[in-house]
Protein backbone atom coordinates (compact mmCIF):
# COMPACT_ATOMS: atom_id res chain seq x y z
CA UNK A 1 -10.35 -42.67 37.90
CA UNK A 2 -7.10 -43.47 40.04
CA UNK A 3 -3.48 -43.17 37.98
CA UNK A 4 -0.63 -45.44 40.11
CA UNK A 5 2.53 -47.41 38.88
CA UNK A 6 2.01 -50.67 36.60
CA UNK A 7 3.61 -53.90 38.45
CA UNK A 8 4.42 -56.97 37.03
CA UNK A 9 1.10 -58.57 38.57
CA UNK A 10 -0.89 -56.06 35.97
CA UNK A 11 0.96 -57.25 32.97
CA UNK A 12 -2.28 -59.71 32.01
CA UNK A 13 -4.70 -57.47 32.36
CA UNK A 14 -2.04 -55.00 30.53
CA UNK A 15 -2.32 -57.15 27.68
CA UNK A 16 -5.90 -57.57 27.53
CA UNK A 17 -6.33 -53.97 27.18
CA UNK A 18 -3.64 -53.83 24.47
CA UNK A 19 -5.75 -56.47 22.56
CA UNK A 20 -9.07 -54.53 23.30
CA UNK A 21 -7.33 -51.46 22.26
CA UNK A 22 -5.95 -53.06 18.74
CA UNK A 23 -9.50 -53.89 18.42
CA UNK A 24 -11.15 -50.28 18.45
CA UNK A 25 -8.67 -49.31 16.69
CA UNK A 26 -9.43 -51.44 14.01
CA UNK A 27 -12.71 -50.67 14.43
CA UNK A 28 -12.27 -46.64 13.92
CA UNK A 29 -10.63 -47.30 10.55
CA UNK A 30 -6.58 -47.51 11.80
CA UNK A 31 -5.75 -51.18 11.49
CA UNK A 32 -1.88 -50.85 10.83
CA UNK A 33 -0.46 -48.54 13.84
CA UNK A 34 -0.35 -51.40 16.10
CA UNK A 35 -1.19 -54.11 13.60
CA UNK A 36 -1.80 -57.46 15.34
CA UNK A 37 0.70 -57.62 18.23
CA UNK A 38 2.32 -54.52 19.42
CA UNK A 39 2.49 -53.52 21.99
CA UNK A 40 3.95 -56.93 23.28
CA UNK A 41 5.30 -57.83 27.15
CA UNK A 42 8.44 -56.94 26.38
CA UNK A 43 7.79 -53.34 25.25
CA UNK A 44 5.77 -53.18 28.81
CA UNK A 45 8.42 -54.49 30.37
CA UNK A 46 10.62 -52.09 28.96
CA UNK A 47 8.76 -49.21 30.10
CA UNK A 48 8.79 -50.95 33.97
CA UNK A 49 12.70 -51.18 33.74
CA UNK A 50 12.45 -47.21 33.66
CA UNK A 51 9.59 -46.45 35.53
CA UNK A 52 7.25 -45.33 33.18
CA UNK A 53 4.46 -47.48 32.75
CA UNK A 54 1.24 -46.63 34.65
CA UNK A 55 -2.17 -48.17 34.85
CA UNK A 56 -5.89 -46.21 35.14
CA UNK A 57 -8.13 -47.59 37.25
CA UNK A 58 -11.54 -47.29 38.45
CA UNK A 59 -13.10 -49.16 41.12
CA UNK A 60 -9.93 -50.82 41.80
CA UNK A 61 -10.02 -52.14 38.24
CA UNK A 62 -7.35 -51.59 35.80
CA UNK A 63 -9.04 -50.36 32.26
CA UNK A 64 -6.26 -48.04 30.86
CA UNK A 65 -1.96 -48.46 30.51
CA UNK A 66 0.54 -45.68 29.35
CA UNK A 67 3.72 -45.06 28.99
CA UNK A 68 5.01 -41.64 30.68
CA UNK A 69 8.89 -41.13 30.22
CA UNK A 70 11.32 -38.12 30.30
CA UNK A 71 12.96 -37.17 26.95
CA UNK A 72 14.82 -37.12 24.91
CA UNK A 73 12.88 -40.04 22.68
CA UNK A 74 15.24 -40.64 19.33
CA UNK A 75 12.20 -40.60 17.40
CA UNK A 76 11.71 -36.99 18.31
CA UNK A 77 15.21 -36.06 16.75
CA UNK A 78 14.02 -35.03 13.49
CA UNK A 79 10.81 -33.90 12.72
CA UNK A 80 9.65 -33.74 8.92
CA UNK A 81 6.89 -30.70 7.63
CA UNK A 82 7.32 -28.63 10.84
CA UNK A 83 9.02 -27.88 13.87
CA UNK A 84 9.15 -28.64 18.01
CA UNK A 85 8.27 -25.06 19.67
CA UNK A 86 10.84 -24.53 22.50
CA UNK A 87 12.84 -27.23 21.15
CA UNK A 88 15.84 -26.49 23.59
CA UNK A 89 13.35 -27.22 26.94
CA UNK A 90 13.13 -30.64 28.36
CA UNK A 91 10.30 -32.70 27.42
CA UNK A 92 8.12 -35.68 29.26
CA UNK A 93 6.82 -38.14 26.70
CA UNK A 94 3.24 -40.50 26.25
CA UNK A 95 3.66 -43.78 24.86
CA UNK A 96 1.29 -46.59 24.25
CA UNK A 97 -2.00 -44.74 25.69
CA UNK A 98 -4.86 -47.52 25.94
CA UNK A 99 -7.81 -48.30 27.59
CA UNK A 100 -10.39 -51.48 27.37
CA UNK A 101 -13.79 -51.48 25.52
CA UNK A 102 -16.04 -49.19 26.85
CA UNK A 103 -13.69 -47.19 28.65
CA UNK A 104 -14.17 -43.16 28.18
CA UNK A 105 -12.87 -40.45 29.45
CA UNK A 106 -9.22 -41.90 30.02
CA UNK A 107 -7.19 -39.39 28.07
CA UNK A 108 -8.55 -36.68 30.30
CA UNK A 109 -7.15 -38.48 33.25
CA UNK A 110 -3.83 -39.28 32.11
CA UNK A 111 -3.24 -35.54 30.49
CA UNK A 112 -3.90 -34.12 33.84
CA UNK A 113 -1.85 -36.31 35.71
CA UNK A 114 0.85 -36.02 33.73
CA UNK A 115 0.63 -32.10 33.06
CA UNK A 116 0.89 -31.87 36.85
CA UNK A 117 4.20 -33.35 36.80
CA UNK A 118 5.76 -31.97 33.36
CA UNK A 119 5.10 -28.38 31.68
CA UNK A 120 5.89 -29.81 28.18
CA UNK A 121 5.05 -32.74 26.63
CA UNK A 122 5.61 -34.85 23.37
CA UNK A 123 3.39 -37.74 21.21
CA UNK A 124 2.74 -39.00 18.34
CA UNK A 125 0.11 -40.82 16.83
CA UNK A 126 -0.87 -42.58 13.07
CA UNK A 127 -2.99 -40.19 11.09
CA UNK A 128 -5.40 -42.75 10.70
CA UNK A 129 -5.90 -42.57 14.70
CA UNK A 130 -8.83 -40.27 14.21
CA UNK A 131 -9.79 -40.90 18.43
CA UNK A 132 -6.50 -40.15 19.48
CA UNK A 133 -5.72 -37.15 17.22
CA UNK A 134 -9.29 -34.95 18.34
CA UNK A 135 -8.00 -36.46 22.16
CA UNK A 136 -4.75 -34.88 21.39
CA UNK A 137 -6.24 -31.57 20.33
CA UNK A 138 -9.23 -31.03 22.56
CA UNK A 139 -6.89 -30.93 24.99
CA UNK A 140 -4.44 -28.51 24.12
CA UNK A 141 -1.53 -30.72 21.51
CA UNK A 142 -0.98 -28.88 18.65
CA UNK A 143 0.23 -30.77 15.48
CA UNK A 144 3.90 -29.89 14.91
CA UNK A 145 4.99 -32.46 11.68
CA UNK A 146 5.96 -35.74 11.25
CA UNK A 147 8.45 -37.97 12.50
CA UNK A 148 9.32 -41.43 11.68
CA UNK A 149 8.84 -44.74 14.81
CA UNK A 150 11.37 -47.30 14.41
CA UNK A 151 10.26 -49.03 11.55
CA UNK A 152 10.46 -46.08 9.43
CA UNK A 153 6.62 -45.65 9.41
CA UNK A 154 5.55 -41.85 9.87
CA UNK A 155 3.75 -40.40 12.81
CA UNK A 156 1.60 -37.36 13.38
CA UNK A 157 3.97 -35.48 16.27
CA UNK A 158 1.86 -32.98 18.89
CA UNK A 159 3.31 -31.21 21.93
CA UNK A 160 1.70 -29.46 24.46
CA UNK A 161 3.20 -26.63 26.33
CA UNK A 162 2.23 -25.16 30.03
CA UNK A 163 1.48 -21.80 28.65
CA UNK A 164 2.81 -19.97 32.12
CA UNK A 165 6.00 -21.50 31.72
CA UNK A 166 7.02 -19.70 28.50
């Protein structure tokens, strides 16, 4: 599996995988992270404007979108039942991980492209994401509380640190 920049040509098949993705999750018992329409274009768009949207693909295909961004994220600001580890260090942040049906394997792809190019990292996820949380913590994210998304709706928070760089 390839990792490049999203363009605006991809936004379509961007989409697709969005609605694919609200789909499983659904289907794996979290219907209300994303409900019915988020992410949208504009929140793509959004994440174009700053250079941090990024597609998977494999044979040329794209099956997977995320968001990869450099903190600070406003979300992360306060964190409820825990704390951030090596709160002071900067951070990279994943947003709006996704792949199409019967795509595996993606998360592994994006965490190691993305630990290559940050030593600590931020997400969150709903605690009803049951796929994305054992993702999350097969892979090193350790649960550090809860913070709150923009509609005042909590969110498991993980981080990962590069364990040399402490």
């Amino acid at each position: 599996m390839k990792i490049r920049p999203a363009t605006t040509n991809d936004l379509p098949r961007i989409l697709e995988i969005a609605e694919q993705a609200r789909l499983k999750m659904r289907q794996s018992g979290n219907p209300t992270q994303w409900g019915d329409a988020y992410p949208q274009s504009e929140d793509i768009a959004k994440d174009m404007a700053m250079n941090a949207s990024f597609v998977c693909l494999e044979a040329e295909r794209v099956v997977a979108y995320f968001a990869f961004m450099s903190g600070p994220d406003p979300t992360y600001q306060v964190i409820e039942n825990g704390h951030w580890e090596h709160s002071e260090t900067p951070y990279h942040v994943l947003h709006r991980v996704m792949s199409g049906m019967g795509v595996h394997g993606v998360f592994a792809t994006i965490f190691h492209h993305c630990s290559t190019l940050a030593t600590h990292l931020r997400v969150d996820t709903h605690a009803d994401n049951s796929p994305m949380r054992h993702c999350l913590e097969k892979h090193g994210f350790a649960h550090r509380g809860t913070i709150y998304v923009h509609d005042h709706s909590p969110r498991m928070a993980y981080q990962w640190l590069k364990k040399e760089d402490l």
